[in-house]
C-alpha atoms as a PDB file:
ATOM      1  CA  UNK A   1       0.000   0.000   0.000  1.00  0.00           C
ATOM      2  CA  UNK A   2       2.543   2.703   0.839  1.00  0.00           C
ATOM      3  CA  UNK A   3       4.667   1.393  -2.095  1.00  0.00           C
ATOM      4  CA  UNK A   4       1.833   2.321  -4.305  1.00  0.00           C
ATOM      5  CA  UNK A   5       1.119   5.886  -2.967  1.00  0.00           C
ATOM      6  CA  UNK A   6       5.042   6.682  -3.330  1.00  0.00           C
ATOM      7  CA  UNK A   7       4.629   5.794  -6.645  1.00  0.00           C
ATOM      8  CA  UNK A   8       1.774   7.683  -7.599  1.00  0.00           C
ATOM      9  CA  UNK A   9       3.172  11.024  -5.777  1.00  0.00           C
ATOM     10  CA  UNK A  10       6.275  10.570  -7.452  1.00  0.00           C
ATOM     11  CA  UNK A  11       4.222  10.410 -10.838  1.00  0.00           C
ATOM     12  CA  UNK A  12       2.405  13.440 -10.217  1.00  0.00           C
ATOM     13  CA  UNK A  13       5.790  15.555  -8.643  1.00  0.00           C
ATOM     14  CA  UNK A  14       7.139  14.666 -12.627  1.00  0.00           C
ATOM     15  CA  UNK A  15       3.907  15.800 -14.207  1.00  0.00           C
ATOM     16  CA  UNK A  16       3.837  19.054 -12.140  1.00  0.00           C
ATOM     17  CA  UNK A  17       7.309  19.743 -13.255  1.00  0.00           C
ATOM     18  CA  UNK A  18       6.755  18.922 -16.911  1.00  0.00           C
ATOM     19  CA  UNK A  19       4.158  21.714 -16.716  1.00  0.00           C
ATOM     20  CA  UNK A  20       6.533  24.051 -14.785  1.00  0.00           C
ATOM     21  CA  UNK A  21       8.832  23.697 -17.569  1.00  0.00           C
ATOM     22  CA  UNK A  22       6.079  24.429 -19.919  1.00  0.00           C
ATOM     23  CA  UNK A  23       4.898  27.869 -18.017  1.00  0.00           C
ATOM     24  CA  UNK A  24       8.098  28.502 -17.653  1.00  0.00           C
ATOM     25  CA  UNK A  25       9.072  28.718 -20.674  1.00  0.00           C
ATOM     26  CA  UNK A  26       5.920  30.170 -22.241  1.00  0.00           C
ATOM     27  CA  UNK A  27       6.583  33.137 -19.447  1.00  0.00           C
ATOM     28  CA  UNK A  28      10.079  33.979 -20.981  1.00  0.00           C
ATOM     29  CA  UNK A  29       8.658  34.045 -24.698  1.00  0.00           C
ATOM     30  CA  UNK A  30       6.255  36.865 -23.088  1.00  0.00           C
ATOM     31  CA  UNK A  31       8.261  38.819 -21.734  1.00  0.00           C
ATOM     32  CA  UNK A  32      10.657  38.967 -24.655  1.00  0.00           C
ATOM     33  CA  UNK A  33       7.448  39.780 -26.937  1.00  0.00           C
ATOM     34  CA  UNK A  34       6.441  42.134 -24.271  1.00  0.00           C
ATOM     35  CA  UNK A  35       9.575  43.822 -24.445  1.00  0.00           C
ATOM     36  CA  UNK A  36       9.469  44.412 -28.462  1.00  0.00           C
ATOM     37  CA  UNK A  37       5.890  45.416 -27.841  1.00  0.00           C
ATOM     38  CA  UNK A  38       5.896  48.001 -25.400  1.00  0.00           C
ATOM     39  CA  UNK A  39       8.475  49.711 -27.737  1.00  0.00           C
ATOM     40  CA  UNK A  40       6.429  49.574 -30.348  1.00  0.00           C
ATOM     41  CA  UNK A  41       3.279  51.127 -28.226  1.00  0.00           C
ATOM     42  CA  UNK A  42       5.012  53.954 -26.618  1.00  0.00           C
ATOM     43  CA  UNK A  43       6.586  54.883 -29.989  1.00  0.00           C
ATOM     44  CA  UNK A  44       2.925  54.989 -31.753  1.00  0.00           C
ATOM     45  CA  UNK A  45       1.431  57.088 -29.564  1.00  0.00           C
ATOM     46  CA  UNK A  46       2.891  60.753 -30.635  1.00  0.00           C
ATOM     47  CA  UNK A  47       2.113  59.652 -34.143  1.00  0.00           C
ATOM     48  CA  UNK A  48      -1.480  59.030 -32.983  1.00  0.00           C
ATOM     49  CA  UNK A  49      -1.596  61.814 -30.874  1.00  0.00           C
ATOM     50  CA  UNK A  50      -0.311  64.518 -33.663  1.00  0.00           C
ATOM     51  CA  UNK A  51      -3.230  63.657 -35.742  1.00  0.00           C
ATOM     52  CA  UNK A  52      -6.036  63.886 -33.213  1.00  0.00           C
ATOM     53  CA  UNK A  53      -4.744  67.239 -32.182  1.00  0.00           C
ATOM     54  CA  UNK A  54      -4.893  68.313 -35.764  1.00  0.00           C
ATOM     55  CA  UNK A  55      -8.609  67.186 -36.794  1.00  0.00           C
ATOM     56  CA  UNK A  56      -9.644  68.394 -33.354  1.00  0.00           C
ATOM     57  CA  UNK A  57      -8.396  71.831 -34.112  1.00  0.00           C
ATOM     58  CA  UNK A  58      -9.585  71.781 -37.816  1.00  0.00           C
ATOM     59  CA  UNK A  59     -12.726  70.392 -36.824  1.00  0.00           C
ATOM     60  CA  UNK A  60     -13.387  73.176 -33.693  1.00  0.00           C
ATOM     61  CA  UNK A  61     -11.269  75.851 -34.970  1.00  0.00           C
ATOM     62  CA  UNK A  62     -12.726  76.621 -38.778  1.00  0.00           C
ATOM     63  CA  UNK A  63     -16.305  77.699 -39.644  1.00  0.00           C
ATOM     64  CA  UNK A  64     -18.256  76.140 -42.122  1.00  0.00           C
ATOM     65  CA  UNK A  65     -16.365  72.970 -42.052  1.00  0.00           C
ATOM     66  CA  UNK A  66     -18.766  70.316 -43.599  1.00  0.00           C
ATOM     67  CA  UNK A  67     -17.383  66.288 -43.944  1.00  0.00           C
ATOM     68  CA  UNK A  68     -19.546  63.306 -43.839  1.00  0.00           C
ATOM     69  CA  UNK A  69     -17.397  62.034 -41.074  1.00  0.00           C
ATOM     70  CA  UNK A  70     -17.998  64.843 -38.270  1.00  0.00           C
ATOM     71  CA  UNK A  71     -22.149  64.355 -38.986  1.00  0.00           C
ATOM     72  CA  UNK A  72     -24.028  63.128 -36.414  1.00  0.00           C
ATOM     73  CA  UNK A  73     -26.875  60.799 -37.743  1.00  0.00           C
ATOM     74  CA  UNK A  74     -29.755  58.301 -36.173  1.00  0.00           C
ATOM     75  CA  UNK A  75     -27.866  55.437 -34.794  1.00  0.00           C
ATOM     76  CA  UNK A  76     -29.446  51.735 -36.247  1.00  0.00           C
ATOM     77  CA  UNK A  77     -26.827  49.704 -37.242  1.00  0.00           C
ATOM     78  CA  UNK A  78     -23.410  49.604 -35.761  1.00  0.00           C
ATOM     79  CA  UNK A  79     -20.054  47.862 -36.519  1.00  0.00           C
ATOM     80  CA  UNK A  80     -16.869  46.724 -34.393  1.00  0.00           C
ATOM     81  CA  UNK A  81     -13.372  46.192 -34.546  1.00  0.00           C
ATOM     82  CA  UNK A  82     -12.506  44.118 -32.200  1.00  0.00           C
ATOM     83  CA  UNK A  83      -9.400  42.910 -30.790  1.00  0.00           C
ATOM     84  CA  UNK A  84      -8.811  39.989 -29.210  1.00  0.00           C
ATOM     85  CA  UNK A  85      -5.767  36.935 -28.665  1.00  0.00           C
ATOM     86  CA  UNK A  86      -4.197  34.675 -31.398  1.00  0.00           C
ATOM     87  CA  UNK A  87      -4.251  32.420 -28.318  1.00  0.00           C
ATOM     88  CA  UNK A  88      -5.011  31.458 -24.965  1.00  0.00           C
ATOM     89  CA  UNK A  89      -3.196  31.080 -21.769  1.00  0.00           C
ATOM     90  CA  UNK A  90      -3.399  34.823 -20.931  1.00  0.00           C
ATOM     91  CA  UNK A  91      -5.926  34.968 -17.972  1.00  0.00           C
ATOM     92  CA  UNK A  92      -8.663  36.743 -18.816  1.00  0.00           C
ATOM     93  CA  UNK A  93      -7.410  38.670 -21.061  1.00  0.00           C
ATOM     94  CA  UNK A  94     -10.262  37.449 -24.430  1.00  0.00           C
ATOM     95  CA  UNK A  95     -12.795  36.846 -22.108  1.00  0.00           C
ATOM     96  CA  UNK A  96     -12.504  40.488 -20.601  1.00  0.00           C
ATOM     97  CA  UNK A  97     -12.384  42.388 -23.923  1.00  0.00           C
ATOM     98  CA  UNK A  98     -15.324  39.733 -25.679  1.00  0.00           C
ATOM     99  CA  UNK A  99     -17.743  40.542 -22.936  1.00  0.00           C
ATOM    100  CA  UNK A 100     -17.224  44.096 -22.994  1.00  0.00           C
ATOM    101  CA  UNK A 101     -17.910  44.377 -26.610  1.00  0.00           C
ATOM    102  CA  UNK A 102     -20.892  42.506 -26.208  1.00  0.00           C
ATOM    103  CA  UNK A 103     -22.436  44.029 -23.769  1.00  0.00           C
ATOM    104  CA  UNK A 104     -22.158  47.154 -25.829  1.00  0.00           C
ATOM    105  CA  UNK A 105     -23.937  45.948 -28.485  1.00  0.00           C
ATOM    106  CA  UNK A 106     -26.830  45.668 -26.407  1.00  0.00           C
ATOM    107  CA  UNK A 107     -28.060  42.352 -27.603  1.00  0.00           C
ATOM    108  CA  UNK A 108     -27.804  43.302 -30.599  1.00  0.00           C
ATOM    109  CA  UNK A 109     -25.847  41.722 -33.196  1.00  0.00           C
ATOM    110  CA  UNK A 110     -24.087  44.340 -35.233  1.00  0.00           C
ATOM    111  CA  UNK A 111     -21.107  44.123 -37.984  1.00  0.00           C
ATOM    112  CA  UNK A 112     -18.178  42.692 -36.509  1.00  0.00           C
ATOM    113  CA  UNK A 113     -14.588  42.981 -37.855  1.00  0.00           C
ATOM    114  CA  UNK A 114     -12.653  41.044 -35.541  1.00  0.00           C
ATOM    115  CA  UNK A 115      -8.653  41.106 -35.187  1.00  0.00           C
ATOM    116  CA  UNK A 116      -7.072  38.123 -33.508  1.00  0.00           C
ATOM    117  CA  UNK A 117      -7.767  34.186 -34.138  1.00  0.00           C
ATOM    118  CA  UNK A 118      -9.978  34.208 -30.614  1.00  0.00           C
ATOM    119  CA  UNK A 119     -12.280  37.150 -31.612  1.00  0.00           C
ATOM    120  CA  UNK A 120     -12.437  35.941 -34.796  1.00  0.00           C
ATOM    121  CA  UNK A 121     -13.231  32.494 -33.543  1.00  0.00           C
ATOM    122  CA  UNK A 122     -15.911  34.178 -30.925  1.00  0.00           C
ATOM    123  CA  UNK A 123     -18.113  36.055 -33.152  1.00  0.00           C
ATOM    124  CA  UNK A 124     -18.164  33.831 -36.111  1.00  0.00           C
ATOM    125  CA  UNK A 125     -19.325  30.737 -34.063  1.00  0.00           C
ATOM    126  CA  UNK A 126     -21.963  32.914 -32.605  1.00  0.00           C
ATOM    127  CA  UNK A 127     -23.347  34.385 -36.036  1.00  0.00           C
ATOM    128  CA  UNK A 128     -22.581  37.579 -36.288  1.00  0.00           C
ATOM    129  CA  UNK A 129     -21.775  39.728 -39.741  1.00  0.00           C
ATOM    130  CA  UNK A 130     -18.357  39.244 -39.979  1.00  0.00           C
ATOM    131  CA  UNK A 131     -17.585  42.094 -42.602  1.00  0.00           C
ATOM    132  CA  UNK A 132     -13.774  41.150 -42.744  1.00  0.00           C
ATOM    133  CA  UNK A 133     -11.271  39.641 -40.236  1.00  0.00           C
ATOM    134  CA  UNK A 134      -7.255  39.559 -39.968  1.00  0.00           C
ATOM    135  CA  UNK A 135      -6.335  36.388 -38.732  1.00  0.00           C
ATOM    136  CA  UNK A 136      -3.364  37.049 -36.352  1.00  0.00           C
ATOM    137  CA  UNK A 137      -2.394  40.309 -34.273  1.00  0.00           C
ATOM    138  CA  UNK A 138       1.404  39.717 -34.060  1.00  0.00           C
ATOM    139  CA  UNK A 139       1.435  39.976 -37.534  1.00  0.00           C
ATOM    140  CA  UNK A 140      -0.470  42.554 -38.456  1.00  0.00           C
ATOM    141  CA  UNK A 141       0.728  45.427 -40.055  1.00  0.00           C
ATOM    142  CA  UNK A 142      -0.414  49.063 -40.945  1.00  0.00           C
ATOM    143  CA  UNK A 143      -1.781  47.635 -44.237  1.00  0.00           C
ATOM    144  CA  UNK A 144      -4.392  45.436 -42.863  1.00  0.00           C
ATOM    145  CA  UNK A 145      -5.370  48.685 -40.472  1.00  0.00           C
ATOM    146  CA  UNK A 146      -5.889  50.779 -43.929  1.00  0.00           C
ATOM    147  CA  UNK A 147      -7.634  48.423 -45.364  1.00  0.00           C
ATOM    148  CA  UNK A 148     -10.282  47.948 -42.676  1.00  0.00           C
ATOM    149  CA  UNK A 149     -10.116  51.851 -42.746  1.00  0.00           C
ATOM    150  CA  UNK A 150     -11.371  51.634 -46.217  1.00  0.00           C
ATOM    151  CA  UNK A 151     -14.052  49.633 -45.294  1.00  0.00           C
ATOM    152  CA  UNK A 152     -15.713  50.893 -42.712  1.00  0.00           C
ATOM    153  CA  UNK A 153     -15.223  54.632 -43.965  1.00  0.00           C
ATOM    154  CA  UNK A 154     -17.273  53.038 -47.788  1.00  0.00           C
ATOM    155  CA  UNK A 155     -20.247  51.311 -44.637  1.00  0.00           C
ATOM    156  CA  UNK A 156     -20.334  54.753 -43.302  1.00  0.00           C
ATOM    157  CA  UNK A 157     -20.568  56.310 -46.575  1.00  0.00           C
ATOM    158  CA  UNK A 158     -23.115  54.159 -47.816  1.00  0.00           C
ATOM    159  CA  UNK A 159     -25.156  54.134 -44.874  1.00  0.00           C
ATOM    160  CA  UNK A 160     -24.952  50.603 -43.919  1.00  0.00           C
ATOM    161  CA  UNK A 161     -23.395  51.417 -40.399  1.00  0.00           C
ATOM    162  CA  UNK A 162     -24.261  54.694 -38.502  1.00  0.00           C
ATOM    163  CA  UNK A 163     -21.556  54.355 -36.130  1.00  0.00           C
ATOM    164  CA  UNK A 164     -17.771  52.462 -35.477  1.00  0.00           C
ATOM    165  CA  UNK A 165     -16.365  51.505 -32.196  1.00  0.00           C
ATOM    166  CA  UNK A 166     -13.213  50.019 -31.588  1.00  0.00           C
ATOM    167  CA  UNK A 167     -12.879  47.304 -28.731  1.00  0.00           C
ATOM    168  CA  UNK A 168      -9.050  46.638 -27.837  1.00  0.00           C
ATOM    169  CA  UNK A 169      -6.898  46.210 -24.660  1.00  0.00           C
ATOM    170  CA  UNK A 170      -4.698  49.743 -23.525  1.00  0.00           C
ATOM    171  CA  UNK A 171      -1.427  48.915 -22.636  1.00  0.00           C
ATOM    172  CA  UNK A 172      -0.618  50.891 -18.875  1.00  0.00           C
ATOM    173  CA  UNK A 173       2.166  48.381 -17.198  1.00  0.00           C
ATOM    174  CA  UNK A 174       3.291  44.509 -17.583  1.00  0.00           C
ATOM    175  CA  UNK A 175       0.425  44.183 -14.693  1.00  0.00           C
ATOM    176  CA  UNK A 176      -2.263  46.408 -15.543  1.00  0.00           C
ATOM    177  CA  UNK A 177      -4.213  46.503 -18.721  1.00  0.00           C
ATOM    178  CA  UNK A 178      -7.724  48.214 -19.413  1.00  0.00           C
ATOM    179  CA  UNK A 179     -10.159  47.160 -21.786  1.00  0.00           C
ATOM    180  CA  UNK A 180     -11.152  50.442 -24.066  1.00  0.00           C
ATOM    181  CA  UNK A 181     -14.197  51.309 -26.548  1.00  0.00           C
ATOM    182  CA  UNK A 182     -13.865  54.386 -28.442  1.00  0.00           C
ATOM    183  CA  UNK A 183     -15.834  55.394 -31.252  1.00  0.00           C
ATOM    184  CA  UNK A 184     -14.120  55.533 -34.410  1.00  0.00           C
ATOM    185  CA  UNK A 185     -17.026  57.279 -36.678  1.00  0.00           C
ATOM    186  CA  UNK A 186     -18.155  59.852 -36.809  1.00  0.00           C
ATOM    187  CA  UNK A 187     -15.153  61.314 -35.006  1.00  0.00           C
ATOM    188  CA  UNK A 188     -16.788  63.095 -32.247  1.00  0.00           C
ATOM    189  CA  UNK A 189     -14.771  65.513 -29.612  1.00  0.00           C
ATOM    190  CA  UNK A 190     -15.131  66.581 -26.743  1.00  0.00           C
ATOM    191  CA  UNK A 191     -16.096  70.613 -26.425  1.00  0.00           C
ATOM    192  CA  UNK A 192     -13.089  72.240 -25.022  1.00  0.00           C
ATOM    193  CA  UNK A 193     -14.056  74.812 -22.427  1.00  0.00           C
ATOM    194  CA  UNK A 194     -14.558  78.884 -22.296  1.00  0.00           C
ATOM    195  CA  UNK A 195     -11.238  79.811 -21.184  1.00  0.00           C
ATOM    196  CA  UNK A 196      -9.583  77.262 -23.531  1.00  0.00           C
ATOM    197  CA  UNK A 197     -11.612  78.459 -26.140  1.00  0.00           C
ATOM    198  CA  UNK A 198     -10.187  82.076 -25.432  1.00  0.00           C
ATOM    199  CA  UNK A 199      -7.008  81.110 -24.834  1.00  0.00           C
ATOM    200  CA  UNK A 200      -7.241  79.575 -28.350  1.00  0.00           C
ATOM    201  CA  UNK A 201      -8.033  82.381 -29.746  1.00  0.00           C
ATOM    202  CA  UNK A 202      -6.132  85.078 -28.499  1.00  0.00           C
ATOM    203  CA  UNK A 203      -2.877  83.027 -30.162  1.00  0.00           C
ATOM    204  CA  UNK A 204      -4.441  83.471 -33.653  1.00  0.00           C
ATOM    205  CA  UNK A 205      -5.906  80.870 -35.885  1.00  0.00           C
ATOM    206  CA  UNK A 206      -3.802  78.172 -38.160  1.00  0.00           C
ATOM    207  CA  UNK A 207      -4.243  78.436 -42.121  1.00  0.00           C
ATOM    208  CA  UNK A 208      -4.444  75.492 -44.137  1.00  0.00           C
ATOM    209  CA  UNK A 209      -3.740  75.338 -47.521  1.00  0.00           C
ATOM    210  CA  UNK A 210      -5.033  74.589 -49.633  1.00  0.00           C
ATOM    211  CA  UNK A 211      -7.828  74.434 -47.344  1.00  0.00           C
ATOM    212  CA  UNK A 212      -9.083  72.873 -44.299  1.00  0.00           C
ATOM    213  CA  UNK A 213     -11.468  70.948 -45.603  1.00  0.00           C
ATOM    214  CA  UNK A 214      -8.345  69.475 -48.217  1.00  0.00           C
ATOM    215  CA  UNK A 215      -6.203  68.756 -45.509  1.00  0.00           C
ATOM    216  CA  UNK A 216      -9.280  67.457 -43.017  1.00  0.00           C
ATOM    217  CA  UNK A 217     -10.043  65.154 -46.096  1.00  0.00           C
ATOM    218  CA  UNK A 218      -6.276  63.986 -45.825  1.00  0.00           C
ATOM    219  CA  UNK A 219      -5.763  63.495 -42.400  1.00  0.00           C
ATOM    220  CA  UNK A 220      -8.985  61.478 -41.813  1.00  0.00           C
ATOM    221  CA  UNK A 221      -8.452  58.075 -43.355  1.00  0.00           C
ATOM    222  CA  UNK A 222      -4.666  58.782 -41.747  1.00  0.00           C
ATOM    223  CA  UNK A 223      -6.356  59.355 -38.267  1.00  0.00           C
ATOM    224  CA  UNK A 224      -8.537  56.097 -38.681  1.00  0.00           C
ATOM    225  CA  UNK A 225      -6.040  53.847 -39.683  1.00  0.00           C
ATOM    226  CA  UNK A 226      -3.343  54.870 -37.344  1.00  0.00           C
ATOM    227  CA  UNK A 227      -6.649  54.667 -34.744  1.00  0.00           C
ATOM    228  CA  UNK A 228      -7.086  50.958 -35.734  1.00  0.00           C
ATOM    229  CA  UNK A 229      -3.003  50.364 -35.819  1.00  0.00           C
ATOM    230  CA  UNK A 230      -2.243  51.987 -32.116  1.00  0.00           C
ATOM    231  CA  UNK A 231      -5.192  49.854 -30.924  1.00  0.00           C
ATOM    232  CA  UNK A 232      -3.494  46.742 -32.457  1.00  0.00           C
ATOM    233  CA  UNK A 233      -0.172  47.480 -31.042  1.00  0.00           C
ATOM    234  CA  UNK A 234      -1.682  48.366 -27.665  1.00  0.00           C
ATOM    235  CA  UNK A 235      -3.148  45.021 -27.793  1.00  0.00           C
ATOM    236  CA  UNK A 236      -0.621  42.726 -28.405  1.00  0.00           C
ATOM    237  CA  UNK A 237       1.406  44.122 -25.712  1.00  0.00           C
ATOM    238  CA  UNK A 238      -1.441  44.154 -23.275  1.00  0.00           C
ATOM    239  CA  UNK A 239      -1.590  40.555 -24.643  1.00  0.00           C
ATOM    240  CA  UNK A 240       1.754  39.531 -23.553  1.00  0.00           C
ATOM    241  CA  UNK A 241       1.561  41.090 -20.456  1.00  0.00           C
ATOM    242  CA  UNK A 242      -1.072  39.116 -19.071  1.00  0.00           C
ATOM    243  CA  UNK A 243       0.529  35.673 -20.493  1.00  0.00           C
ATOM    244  CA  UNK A 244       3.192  36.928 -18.687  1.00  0.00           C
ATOM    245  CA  UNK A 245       1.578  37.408 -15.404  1.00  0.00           C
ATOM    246  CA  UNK A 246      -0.598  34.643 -16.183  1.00  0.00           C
ATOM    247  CA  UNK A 247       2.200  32.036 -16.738  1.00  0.00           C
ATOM    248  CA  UNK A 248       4.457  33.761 -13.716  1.00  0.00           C
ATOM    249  CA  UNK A 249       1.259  32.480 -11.320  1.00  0.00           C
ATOM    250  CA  UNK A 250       0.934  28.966 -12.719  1.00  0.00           C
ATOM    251  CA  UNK A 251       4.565  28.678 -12.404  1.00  0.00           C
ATOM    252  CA  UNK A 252       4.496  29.476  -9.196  1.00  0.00           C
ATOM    253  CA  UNK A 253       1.636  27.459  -8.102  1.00  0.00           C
ATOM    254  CA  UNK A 254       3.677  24.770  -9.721  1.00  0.00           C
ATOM    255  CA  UNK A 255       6.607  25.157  -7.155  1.00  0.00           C
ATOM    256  CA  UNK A 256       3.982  25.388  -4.150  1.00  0.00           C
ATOM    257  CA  UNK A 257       2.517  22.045  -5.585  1.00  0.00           C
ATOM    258  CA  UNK A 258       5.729  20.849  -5.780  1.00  0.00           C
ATOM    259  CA  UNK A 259       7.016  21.482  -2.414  1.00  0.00           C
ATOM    260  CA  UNK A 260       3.458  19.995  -1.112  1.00  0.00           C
ATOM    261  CA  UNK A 261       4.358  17.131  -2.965  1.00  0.00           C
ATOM    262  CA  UNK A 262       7.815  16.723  -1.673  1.00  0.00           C
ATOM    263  CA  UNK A 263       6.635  16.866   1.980  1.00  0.00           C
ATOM    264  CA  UNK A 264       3.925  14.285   1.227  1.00  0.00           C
ATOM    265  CA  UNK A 265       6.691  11.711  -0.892  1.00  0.00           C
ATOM    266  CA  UNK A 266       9.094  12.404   2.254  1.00  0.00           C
ATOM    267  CA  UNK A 267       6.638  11.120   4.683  1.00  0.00           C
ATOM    268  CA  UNK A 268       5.170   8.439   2.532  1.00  0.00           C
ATOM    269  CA  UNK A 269       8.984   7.132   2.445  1.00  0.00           C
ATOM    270  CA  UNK A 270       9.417   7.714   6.225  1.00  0.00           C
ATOM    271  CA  UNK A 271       5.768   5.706   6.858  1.00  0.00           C
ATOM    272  CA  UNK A 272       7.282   2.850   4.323  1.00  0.00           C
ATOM    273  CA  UNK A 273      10.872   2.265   5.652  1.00  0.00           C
ATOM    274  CA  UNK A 274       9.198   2.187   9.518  1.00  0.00           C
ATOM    275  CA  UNK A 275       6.907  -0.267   7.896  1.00  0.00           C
ATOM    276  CA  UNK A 276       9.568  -2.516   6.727  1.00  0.00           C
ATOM    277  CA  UNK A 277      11.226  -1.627   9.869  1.00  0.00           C
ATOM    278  CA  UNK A 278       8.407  -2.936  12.418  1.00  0.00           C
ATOM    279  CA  UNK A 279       7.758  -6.301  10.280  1.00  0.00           C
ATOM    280  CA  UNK A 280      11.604  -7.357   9.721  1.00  0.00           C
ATOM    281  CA  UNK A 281      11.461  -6.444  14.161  1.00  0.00           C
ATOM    282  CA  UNK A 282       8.343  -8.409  14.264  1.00  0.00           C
ATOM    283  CA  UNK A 283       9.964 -11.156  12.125  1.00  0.00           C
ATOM    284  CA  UNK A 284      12.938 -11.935  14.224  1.00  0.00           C
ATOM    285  CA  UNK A 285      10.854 -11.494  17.382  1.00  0.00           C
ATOM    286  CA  UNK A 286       8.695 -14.472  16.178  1.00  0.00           C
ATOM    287  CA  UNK A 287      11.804 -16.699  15.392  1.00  0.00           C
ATOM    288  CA  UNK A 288      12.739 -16.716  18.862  1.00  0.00           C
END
């Protein structure tokens, strides 16, 4: 009997470390991606940043400026971009940014264009209007954002979707990511206030050339795609930082297990050798 439970704690002790190898390993891939991709977030953002500032002051600043973009419109159909995982094993990471899409819609079951093999895998199993998907977020690049651009700015046009969000994951610390849902059409912002508004003013007003409806025509595919792009880039690295964390836990809880295990092998062994001990004593004493 105590043979057989050494045995079988010994066989579980080498399964727990095979997987301990495994997190281990997948934890050091992470953080090496995470590396790369926190790079690649922080160096997006001024690019992303430049171009908001400049619709937002073409958009506020100049009178009589008329785009089919910046028009508010009765809201019935909607469409997402969503991005999720290529893969699992990142806590709740897909779950999280699924569920808050979702419940946005409202029940509803709007155009979908997800990024990522799990969102992708989510919303087409589920039935909803997949108007174009990019399989894998590692690898995709600022072409696959313009294209989706194109897409949803020729819905909006035609007046198949009334309004674009964009689901994804903001990147804030190998620890801490937030799940984000902006709306990508019609570009809406926020009215600055009074004294900003003065303060605005009193510095004079920028020219555009050759006009600001030319350059606001320019910048606004520019702004969407770059939108789309930053969001991807935020992603992945949000991505790899909770695989990271994820992976860091399980390979802890694999050492705990391990050390639990240990104790329990080391006193199986101790019960088994007394064992043996008492019957060879109990042995002799019968010879006698």
């Amino acid at each position: 009997m105590a043979g057989a439970g050494i045995k079988e704690i010994k066989t579980r002790m080498t399964s727990v470390e095979s997987t301990k190898q495994i997190t281990k390993a997948m934890e050091l891939v992470a953080s090496s991606k995470l590396r790369k991709a926190k790079d690649r977030a922080e160096s997006s953002r001024p690019y992303f940043n430049t171009l908001y500032s400049t619709i937002k002051d073409i958009s506020q600043g100049s009178k009589g400026i008329k785009d089919d973009f910046l028009k508010q419109r009765e809201v019935k159909n909607r469409c997402y971009i969503v991005v999720a995982g290529d893969r699992g094993l990142a806590g709740g990471y897909n779950s999280n940014i699924l569920k808050s899409t979702v419940a946005h819609m409202e029940g509803k079951q709007e155009k979908v264009i997800p990024i990522g093999k799990k969102a992708y895998e989510f919303f087409e199993k589920r039935g909803y209007d997949i108007v174009k998907s990019v399989e894998s977020v590692e690898h995709c690049e600022y072409d696959n954002a313009l294209e989706i651009t194109n897409n949803v700015m020729d819905l909006y046009k035609k007046g198949e979707v009334d309004e674009v969000y964009m689901a994804y994951t903001e990147f804030i610390s190998p620890l801490v990511q937030n799940v984000k849902l902006i709306k990508v059409l019609p570009l809406a912002f926020e009215k600055e206030e009074a004294k900003s508004q003065e303060k605005s003013a009193s510095k004079g007003r920028v020219q555009y050339l050759p006009s600001a409806e030319a350059v606001l025509g320019y910048i606004i595919p520019k702004y969407i795609s770059g939108t789309i792009y930053g969001g991807v880039i935020e992603s992945f690295a949000s991505e790899q930082g909770a695989r990271r964390t994820a992976m860091e836990s399980a390979t802890d809880n694999a050492d705990e297990m391990l050390s639990d295990l240990e104790l329990k092998y080391n006193r199986a062994r101790q019960s088994a050798v007394t064992q043996e001990i008492t019957e060879i004593v109990g042995g002799v004493e019968a010879l006698k």
